[in-house]
N, C-alpha and C. Protein backbone atom coordinates (compact mmCIF):
# COMPACT_ATOMS: atom_id res chain seq x y z
N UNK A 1 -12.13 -20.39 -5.75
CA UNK A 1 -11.47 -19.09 -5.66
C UNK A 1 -10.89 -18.90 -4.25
N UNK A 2 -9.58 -18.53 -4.04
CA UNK A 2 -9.20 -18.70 -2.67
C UNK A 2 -9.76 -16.94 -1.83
N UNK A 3 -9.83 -17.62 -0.65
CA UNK A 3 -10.12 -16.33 0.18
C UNK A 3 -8.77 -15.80 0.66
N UNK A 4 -9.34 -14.38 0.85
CA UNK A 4 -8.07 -13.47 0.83
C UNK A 4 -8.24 -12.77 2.72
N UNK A 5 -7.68 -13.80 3.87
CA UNK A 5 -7.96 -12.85 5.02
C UNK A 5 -6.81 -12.10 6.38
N UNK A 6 -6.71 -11.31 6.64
CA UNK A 6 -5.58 -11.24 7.16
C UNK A 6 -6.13 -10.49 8.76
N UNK A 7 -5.30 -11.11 10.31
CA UNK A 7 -6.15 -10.44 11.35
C UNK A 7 -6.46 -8.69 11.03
N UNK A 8 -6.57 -8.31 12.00
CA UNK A 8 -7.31 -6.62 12.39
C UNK A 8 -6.31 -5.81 12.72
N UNK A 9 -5.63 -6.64 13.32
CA UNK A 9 -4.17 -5.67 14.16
C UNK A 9 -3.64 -5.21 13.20
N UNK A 10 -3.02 -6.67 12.61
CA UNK A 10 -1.94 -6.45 11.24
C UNK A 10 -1.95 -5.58 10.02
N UNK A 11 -3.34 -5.38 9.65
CA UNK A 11 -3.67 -4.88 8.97
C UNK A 11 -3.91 -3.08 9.12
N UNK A 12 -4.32 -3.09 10.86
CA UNK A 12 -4.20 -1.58 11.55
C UNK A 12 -2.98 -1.36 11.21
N UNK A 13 -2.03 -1.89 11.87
CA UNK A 13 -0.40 -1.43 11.81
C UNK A 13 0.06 -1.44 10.72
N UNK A 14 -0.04 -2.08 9.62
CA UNK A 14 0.31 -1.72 8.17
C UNK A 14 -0.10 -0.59 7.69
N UNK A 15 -1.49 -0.14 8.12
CA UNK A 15 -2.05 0.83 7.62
C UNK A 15 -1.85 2.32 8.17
N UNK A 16 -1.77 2.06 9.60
CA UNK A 16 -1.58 3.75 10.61
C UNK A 16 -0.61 2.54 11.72
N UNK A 17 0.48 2.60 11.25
CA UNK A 17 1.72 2.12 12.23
C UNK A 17 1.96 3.04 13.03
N UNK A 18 1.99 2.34 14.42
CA UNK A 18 1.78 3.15 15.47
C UNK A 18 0.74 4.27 16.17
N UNK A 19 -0.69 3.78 15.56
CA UNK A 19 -1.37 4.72 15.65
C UNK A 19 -2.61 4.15 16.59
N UNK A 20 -2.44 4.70 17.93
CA UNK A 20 -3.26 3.74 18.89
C UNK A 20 -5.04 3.83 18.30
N UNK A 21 -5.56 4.44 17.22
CA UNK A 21 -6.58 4.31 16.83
C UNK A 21 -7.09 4.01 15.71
N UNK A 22 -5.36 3.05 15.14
CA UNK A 22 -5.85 2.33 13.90
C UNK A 22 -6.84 1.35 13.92
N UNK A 23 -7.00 0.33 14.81
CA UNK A 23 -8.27 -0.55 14.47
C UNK A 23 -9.46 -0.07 14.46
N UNK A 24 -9.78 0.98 15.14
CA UNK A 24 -10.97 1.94 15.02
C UNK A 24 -11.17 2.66 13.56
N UNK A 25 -10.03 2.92 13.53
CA UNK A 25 -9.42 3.64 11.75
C UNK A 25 -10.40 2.60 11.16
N UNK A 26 -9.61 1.44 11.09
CA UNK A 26 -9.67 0.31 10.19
C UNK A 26 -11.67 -0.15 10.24
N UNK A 27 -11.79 -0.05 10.93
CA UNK A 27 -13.14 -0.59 10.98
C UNK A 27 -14.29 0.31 9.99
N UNK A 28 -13.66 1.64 10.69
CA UNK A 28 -14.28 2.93 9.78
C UNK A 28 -14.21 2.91 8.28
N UNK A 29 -13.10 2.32 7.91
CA UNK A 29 -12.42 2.42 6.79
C UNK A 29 -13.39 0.83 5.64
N UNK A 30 -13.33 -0.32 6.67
CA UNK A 30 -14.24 -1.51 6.52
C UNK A 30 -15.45 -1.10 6.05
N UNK A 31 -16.11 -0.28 6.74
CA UNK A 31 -17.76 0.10 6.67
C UNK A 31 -18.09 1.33 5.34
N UNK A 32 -17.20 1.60 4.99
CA UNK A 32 -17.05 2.76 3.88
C UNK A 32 -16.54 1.98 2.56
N UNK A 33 -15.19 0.79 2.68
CA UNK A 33 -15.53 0.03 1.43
C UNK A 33 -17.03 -0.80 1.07
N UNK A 34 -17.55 -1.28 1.82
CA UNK A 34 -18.65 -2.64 1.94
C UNK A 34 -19.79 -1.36 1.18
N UNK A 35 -19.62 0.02 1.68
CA UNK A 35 -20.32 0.73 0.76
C UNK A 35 -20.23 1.33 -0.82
N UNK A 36 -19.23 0.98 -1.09
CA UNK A 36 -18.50 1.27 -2.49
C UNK A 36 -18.48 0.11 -3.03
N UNK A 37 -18.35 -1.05 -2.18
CA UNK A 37 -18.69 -2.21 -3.20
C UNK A 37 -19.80 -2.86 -3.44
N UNK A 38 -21.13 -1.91 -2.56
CA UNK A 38 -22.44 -2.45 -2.41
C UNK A 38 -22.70 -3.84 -2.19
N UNK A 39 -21.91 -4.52 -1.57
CA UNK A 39 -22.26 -5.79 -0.72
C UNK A 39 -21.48 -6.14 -0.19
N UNK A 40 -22.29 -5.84 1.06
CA UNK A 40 -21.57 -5.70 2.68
C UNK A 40 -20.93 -7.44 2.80
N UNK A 41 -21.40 -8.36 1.97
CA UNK A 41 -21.15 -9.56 2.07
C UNK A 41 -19.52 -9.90 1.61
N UNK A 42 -18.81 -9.35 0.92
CA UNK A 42 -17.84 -9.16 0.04
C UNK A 42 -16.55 -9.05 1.14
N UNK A 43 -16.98 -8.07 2.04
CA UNK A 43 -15.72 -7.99 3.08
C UNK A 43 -16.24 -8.45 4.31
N UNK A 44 -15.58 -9.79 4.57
CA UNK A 44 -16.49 -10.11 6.25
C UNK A 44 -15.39 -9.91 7.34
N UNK A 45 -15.96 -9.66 8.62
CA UNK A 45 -15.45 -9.77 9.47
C UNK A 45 -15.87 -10.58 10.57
N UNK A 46 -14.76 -11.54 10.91
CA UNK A 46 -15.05 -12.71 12.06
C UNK A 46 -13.86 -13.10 12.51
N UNK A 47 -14.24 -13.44 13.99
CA UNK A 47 -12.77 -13.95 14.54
C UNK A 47 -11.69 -13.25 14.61
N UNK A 48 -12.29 -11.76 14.79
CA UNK A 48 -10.94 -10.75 14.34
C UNK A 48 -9.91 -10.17 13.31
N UNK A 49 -10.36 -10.98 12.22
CA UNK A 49 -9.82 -11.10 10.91
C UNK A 49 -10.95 -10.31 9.80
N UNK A 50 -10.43 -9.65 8.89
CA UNK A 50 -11.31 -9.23 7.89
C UNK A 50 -10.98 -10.52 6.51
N UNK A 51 -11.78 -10.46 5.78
CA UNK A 51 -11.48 -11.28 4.68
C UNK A 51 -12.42 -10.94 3.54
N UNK A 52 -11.84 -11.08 2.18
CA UNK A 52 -12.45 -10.86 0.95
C UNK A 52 -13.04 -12.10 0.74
N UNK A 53 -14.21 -12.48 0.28
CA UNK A 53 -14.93 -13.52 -0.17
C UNK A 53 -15.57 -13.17 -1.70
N UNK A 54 -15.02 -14.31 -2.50
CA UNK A 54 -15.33 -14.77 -3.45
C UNK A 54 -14.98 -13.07 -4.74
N UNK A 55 -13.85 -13.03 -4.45
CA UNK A 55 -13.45 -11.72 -5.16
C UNK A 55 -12.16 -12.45 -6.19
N UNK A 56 -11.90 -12.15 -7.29
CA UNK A 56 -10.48 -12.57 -7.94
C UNK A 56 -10.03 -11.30 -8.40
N UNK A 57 -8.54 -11.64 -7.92
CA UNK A 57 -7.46 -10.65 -7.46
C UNK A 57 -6.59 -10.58 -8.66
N UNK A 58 -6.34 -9.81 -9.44
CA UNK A 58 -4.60 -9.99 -10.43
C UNK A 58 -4.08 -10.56 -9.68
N UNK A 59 -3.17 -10.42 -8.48
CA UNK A 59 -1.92 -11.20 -7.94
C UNK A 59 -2.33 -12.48 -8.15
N UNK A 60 -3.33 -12.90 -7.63
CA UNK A 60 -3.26 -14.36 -7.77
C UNK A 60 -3.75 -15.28 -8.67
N UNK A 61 -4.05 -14.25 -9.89
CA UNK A 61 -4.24 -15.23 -11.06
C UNK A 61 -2.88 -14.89 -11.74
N UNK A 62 -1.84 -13.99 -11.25
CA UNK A 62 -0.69 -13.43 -11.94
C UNK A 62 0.47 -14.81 -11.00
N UNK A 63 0.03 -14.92 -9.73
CA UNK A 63 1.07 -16.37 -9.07
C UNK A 63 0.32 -17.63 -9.66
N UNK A 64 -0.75 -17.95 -9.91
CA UNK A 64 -1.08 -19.31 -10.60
C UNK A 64 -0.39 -19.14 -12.27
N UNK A 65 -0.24 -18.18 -12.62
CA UNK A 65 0.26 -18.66 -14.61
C UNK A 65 1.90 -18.39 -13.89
N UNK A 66 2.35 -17.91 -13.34
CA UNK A 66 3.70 -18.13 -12.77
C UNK A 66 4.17 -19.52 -12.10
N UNK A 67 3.17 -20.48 -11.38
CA UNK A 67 3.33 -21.27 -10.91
C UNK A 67 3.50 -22.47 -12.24
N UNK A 68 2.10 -21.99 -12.99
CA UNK A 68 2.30 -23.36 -14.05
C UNK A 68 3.01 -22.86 -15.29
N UNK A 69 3.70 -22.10 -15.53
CA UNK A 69 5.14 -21.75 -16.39
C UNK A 69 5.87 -22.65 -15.81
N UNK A 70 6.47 -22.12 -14.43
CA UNK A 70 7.53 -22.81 -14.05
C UNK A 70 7.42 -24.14 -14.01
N UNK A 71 5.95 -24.68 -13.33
CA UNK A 71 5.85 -26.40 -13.74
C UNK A 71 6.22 -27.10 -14.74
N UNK A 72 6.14 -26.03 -15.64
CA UNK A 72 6.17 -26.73 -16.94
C UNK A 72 7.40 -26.48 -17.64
N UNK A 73 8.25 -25.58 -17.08
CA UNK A 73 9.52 -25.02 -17.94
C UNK A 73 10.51 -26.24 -18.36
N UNK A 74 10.50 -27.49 -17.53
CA UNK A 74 11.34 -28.27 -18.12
C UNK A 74 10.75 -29.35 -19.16
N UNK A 75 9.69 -29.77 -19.27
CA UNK A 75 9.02 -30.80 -19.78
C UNK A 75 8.56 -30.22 -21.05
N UNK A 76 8.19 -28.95 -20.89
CA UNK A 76 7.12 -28.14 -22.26
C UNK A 76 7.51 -26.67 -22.77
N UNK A 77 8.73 -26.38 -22.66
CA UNK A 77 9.26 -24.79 -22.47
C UNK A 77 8.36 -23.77 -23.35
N UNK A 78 7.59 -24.30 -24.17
CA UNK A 78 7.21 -23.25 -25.69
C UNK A 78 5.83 -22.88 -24.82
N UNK A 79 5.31 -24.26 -23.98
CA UNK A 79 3.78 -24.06 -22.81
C UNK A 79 4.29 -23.09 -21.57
N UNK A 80 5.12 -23.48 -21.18
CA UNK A 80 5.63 -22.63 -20.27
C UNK A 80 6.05 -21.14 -20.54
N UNK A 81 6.24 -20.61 -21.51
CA UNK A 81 6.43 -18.73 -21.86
C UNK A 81 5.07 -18.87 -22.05
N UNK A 82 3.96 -19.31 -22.67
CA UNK A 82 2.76 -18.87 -22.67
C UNK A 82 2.21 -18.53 -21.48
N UNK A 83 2.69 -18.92 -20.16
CA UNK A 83 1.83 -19.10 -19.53
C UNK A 83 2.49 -17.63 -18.90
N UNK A 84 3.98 -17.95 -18.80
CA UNK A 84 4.67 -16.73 -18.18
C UNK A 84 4.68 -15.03 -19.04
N UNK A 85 4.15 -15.13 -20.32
CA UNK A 85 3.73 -14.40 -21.01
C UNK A 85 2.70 -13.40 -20.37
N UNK A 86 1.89 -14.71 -20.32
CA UNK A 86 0.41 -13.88 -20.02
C UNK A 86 0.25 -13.32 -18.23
N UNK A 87 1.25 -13.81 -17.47
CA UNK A 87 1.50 -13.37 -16.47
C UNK A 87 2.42 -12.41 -16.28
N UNK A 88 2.95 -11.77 -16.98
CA UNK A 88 3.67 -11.07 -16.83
C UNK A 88 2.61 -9.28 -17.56
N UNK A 89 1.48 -9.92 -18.18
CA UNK A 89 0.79 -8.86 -18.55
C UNK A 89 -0.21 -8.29 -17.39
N UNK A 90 -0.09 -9.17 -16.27
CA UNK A 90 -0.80 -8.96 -15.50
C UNK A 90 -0.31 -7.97 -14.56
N UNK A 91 1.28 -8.76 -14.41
CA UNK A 91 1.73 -7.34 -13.18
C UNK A 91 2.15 -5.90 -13.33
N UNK A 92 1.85 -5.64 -12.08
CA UNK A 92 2.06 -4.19 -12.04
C UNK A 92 3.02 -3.80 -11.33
N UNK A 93 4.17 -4.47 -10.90
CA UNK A 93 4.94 -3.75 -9.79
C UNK A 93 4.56 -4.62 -8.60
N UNK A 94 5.90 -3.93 -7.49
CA UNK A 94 5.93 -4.30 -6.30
C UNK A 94 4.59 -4.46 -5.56
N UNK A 95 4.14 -5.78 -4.63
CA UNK A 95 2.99 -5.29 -4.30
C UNK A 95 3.08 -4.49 -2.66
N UNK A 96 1.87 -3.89 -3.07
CA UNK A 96 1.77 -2.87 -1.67
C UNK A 96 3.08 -1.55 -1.97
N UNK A 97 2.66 -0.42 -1.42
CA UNK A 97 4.05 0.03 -1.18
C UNK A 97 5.16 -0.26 0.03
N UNK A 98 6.37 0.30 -0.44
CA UNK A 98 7.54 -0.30 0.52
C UNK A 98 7.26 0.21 1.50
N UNK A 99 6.33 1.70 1.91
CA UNK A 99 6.14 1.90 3.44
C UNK A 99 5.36 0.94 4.38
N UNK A 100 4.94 -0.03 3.68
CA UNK A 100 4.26 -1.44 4.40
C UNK A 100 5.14 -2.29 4.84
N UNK A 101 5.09 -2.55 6.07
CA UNK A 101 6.69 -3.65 5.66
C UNK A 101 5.65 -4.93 7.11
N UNK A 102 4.52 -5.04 6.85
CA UNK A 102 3.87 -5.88 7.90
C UNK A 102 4.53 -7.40 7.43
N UNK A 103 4.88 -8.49 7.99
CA UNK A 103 4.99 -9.59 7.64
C UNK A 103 4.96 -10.39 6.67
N UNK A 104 3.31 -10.15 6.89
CA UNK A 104 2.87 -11.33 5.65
C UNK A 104 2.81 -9.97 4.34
N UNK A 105 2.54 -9.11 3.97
CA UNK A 105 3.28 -7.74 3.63
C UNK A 105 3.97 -8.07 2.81
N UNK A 106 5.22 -8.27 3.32
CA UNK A 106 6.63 -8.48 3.06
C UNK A 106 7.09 -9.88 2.42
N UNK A 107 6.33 -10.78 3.16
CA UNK A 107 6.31 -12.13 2.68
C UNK A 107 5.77 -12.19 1.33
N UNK A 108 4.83 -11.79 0.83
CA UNK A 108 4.12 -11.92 -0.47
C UNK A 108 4.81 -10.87 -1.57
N UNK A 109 5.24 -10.01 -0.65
CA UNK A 109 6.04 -9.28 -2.17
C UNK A 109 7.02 -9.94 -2.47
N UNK A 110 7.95 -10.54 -1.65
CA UNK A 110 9.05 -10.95 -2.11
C UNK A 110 8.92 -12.27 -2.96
N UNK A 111 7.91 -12.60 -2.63
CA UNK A 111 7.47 -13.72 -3.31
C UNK A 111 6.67 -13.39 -4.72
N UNK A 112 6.34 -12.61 -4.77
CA UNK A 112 5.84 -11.97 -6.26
C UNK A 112 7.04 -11.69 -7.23
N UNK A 113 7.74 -10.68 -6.49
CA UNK A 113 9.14 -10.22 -7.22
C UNK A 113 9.65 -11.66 -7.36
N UNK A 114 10.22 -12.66 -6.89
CA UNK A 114 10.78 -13.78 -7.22
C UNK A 114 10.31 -14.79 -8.02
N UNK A 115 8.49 -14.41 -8.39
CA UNK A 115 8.03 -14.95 -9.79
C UNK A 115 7.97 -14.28 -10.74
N UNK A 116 8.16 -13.40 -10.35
CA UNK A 116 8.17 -12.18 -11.50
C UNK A 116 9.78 -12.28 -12.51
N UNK A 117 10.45 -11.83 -11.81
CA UNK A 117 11.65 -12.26 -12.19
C UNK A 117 12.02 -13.68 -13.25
N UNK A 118 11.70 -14.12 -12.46
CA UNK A 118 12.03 -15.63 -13.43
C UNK A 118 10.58 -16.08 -14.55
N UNK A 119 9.65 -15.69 -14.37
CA UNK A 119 9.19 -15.33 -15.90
C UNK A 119 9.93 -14.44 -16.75
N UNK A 120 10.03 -13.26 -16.06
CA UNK A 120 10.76 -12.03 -17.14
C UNK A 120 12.08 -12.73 -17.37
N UNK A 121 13.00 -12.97 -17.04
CA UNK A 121 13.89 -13.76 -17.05
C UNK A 121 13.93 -14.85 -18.66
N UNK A 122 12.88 -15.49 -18.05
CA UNK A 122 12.44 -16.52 -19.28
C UNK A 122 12.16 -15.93 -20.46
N UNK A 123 11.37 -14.93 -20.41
CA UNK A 123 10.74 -14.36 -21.65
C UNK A 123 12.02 -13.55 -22.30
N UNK A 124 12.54 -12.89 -21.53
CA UNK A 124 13.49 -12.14 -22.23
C UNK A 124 14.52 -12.32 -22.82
N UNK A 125 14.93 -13.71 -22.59
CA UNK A 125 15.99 -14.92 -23.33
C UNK A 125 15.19 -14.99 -24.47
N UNK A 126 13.94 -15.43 -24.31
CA UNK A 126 13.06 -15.98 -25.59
C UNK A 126 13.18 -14.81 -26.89
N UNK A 127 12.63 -13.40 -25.83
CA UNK A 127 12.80 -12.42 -26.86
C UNK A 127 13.86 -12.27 -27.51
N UNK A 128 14.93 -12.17 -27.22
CA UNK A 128 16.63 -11.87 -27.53
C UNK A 128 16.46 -13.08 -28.72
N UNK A 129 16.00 -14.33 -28.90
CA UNK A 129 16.57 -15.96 -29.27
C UNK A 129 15.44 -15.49 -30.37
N UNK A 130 14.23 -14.84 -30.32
CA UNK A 130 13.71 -14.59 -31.52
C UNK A 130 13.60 -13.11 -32.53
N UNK A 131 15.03 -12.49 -32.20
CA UNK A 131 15.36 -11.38 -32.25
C UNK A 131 14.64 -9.66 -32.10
N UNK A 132 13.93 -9.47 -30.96
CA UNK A 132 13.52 -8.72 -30.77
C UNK A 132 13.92 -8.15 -29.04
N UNK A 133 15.09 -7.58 -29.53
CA UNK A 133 16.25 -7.13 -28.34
C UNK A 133 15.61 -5.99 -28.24
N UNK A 134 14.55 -5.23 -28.36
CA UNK A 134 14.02 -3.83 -27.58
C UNK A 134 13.25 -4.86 -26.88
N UNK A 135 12.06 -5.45 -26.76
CA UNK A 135 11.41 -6.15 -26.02
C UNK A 135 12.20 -6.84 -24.41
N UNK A 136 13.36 -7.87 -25.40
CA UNK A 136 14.11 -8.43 -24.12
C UNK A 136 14.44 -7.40 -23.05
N UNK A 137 15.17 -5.92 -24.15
CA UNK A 137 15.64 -4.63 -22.93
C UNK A 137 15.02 -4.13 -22.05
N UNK A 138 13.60 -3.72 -22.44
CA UNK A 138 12.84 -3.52 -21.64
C UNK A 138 12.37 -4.21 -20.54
N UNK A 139 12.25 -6.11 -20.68
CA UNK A 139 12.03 -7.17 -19.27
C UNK A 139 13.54 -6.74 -18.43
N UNK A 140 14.71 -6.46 -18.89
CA UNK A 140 15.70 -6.57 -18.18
C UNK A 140 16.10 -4.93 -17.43
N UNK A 141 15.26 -4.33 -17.70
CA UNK A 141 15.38 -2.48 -17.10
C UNK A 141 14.73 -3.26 -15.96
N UNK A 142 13.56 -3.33 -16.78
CA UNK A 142 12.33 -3.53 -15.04
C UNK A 142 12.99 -4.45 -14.16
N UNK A 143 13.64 -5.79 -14.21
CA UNK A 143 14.35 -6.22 -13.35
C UNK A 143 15.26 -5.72 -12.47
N UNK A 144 15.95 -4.92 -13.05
CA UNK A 144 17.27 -4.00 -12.51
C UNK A 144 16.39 -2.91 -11.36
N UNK A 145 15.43 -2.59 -12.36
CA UNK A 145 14.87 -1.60 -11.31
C UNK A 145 14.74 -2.08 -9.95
N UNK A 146 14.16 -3.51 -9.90
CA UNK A 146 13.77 -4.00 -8.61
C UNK A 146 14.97 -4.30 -7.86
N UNK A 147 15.75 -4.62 -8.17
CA UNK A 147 16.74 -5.53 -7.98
C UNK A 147 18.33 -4.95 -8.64
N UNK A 148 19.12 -4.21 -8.29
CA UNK A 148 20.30 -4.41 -9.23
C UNK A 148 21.55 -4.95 -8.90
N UNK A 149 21.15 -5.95 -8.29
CA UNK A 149 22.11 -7.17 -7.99
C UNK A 149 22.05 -8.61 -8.83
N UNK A 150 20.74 -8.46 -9.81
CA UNK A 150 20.45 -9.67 -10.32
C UNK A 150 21.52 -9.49 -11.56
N UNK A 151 22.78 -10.57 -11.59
CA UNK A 151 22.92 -10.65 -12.83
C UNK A 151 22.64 -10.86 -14.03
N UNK A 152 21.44 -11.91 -14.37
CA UNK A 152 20.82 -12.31 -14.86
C UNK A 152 20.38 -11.23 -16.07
N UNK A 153 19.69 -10.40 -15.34
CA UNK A 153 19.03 -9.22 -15.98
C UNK A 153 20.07 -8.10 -16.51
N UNK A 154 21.55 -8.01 -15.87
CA UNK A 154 22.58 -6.92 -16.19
C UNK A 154 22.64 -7.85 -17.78
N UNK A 155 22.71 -8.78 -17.61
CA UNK A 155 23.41 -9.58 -18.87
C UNK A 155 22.35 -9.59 -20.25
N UNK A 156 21.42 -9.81 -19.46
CA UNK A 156 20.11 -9.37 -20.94
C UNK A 156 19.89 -8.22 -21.23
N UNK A 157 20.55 -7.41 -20.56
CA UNK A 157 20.40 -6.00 -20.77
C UNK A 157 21.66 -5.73 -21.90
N UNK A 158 22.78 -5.92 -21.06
CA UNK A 158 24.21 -5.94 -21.94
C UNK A 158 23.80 -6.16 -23.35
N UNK A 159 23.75 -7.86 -23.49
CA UNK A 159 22.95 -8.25 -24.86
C UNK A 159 22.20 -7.39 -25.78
N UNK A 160 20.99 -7.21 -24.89
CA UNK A 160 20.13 -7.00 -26.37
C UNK A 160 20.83 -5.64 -26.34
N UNK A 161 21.15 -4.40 -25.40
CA UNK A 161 22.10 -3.56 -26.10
C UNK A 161 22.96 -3.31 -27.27
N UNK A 162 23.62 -4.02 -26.84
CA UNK A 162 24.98 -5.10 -27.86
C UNK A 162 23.79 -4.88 -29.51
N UNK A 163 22.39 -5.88 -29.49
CA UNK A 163 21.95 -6.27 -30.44
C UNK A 163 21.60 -5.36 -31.04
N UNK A 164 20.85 -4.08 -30.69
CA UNK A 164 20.59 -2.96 -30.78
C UNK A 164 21.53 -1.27 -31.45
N UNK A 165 22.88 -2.57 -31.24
CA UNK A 165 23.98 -1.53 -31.56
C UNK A 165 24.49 -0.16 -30.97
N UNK A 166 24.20 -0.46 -29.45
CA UNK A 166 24.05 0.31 -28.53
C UNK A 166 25.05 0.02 -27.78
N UNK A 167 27.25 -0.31 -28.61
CA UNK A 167 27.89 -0.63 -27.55
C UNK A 167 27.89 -0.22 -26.33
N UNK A 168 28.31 0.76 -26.40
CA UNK A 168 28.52 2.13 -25.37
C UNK A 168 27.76 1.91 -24.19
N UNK A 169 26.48 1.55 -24.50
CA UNK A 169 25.53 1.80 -23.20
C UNK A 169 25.53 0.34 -22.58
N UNK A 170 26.15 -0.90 -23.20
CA UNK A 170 26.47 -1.98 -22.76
C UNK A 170 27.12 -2.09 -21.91
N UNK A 171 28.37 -1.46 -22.18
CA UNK A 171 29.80 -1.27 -21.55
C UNK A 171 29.44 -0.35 -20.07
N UNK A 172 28.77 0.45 -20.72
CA UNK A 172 28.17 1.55 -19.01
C UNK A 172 27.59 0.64 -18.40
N UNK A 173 26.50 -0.53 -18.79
CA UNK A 173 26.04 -0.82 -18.05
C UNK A 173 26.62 -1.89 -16.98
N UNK A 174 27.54 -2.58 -17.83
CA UNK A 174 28.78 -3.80 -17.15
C UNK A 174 29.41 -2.60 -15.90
N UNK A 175 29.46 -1.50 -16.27
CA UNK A 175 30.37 -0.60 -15.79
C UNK A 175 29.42 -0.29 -13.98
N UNK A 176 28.12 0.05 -14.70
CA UNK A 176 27.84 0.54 -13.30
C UNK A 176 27.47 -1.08 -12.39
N UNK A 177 27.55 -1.97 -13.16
CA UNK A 177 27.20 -3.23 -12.00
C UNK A 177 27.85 -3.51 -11.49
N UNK A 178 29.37 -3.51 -12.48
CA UNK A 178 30.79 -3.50 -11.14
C UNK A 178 30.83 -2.95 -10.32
N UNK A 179 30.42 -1.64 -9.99
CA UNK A 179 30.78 -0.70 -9.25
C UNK A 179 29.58 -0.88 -8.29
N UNK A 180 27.91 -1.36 -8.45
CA UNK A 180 27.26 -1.69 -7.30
C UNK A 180 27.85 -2.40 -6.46
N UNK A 181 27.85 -3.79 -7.84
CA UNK A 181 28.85 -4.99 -6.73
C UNK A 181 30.06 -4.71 -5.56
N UNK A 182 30.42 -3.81 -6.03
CA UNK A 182 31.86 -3.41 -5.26
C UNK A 182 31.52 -2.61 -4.08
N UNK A 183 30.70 -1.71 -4.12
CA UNK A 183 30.46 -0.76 -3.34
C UNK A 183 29.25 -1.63 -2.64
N UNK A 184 28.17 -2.47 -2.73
CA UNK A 184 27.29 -3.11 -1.57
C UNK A 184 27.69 -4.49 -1.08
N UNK A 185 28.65 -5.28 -1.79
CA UNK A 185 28.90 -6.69 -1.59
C UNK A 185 30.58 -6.88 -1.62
N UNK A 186 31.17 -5.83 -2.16
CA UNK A 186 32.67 -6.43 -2.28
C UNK A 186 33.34 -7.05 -3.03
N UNK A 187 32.71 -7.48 -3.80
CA UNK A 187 32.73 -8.43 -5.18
C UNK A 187 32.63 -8.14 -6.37
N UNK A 188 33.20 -8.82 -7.23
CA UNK A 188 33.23 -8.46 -8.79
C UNK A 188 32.03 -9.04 -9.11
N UNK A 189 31.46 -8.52 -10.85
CA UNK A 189 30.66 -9.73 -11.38
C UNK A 189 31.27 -11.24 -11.71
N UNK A 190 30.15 -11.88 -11.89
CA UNK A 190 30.19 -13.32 -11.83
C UNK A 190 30.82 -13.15 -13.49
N UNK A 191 31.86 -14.40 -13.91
CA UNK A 191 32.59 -15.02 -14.78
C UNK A 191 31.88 -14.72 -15.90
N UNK A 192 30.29 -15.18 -15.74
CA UNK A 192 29.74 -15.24 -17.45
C UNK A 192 29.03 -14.05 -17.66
N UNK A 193 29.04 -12.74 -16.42
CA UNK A 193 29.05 -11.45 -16.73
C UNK A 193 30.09 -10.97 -17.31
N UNK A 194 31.43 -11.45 -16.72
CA UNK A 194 32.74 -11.21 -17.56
C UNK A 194 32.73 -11.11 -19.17
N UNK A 195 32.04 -12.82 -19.30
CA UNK A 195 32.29 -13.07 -20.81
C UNK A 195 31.39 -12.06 -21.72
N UNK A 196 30.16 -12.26 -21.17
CA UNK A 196 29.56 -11.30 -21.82
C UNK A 196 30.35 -9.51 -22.23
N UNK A 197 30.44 -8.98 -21.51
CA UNK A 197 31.38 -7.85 -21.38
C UNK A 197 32.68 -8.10 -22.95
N UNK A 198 32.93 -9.13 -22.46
CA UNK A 198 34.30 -9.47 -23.39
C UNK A 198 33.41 -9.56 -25.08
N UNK A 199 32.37 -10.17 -24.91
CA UNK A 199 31.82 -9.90 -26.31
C UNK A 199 31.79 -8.66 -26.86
N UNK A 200 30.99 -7.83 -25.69
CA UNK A 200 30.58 -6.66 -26.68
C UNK A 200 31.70 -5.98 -27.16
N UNK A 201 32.82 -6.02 -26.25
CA UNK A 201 33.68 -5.48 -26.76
C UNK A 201 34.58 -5.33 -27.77
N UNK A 202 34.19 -6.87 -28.10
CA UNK A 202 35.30 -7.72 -29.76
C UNK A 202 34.23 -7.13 -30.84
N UNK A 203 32.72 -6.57 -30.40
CA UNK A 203 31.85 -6.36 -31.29
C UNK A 203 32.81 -4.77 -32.72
């Protein structure tokens, strides 16, 4: 089971940024979980660093079935949604909130969101390919939410719309991605956002 430890500082300043009596905070704060979790053994502190011992976390049983999806997406694809399936039941959202923006913080969310994604991604092709376009719609909202630059997700959205018989809200939705694109990057959508678009419309 991996240990989970991060220094004292980092963890002050994530927590009361800028607050010359966060590590004092933090310590206070140390001695009040170890009592809620009734063993003081659970959260150690050494070397300046706090660390969780022998605890399992969602995130990181939610990045190991993300890791071995993707291992497997080219060799075993039907093993690979199982795995991204069941990881995707795990998450909950961005981790930490965005008023955290400490390093390693920052480093691990983005790295969550970028497995996250490409499971949902995966699954929601799958859903659409075994016709259950409310399911796919729903992986492709939550994407957008995070993200509404991912084409990927405008297009599974478009789709299962489309499938749903929901032109209209297809077309809005091609509609408002042009107009992100344009207004944060300058740019149109990509070609096979085009085509897509051009479907619903012959629909």
């Amino acid at each position: 089971m991996p240990s989970h430890h991060a220094p004292k500082d980092e963890i002050a300043e994530a927590l009361w940024p800028e607050d010359a009596n966060g590590v004092k905070n933090l310590h206070a704060a140390a001695h009040d979980v170890r009592g809620w979790l009734g063993d003081g053994a659970l959260l150690a502190y050494s070397s300046s660093e706090y660390s969780l011992q022998s605890c399992s976390i969602d995130i990181d049983e939610f990045e190991q079935l993300a890791k071995r999806g993707r291992g497997l997406w080219a060799a075993d694809p039907a093993s690979a949604l199982d795995y991204y399936r069941a990881a995707l039941l795990i998450y909950r959202g961005p981790f930490l909130p965005d008023e955290l923006y400490a390093e390693w913080i920052t480093t691990r969310r983005h790295r969550l969101q970028e497995r996250f994604v490409d499971a949902a991604l995966k699954v929601g092709r799958c859903l659409l390919d075994e016709n259950d376009p409310e399911g796919a719609l729903e992986l492709a909202v939550e994407i957008s939410q995070l993200d509404e630059a991912i084409e990927d997700a405008a297009r599974l959205e478009m789709e299962a719309l489309a499938r749903l018989g929901r032109r209209g809200q297809a077309l809005r939705r091609f509609e408002r991605l042009r107009l992100f694109l344009n207004r944060e990057f300058h740019c149109r959508p990509d070609p096979a956002t085009e085509a897509v678009r051009t479907r619903v419309l012959s629909l």
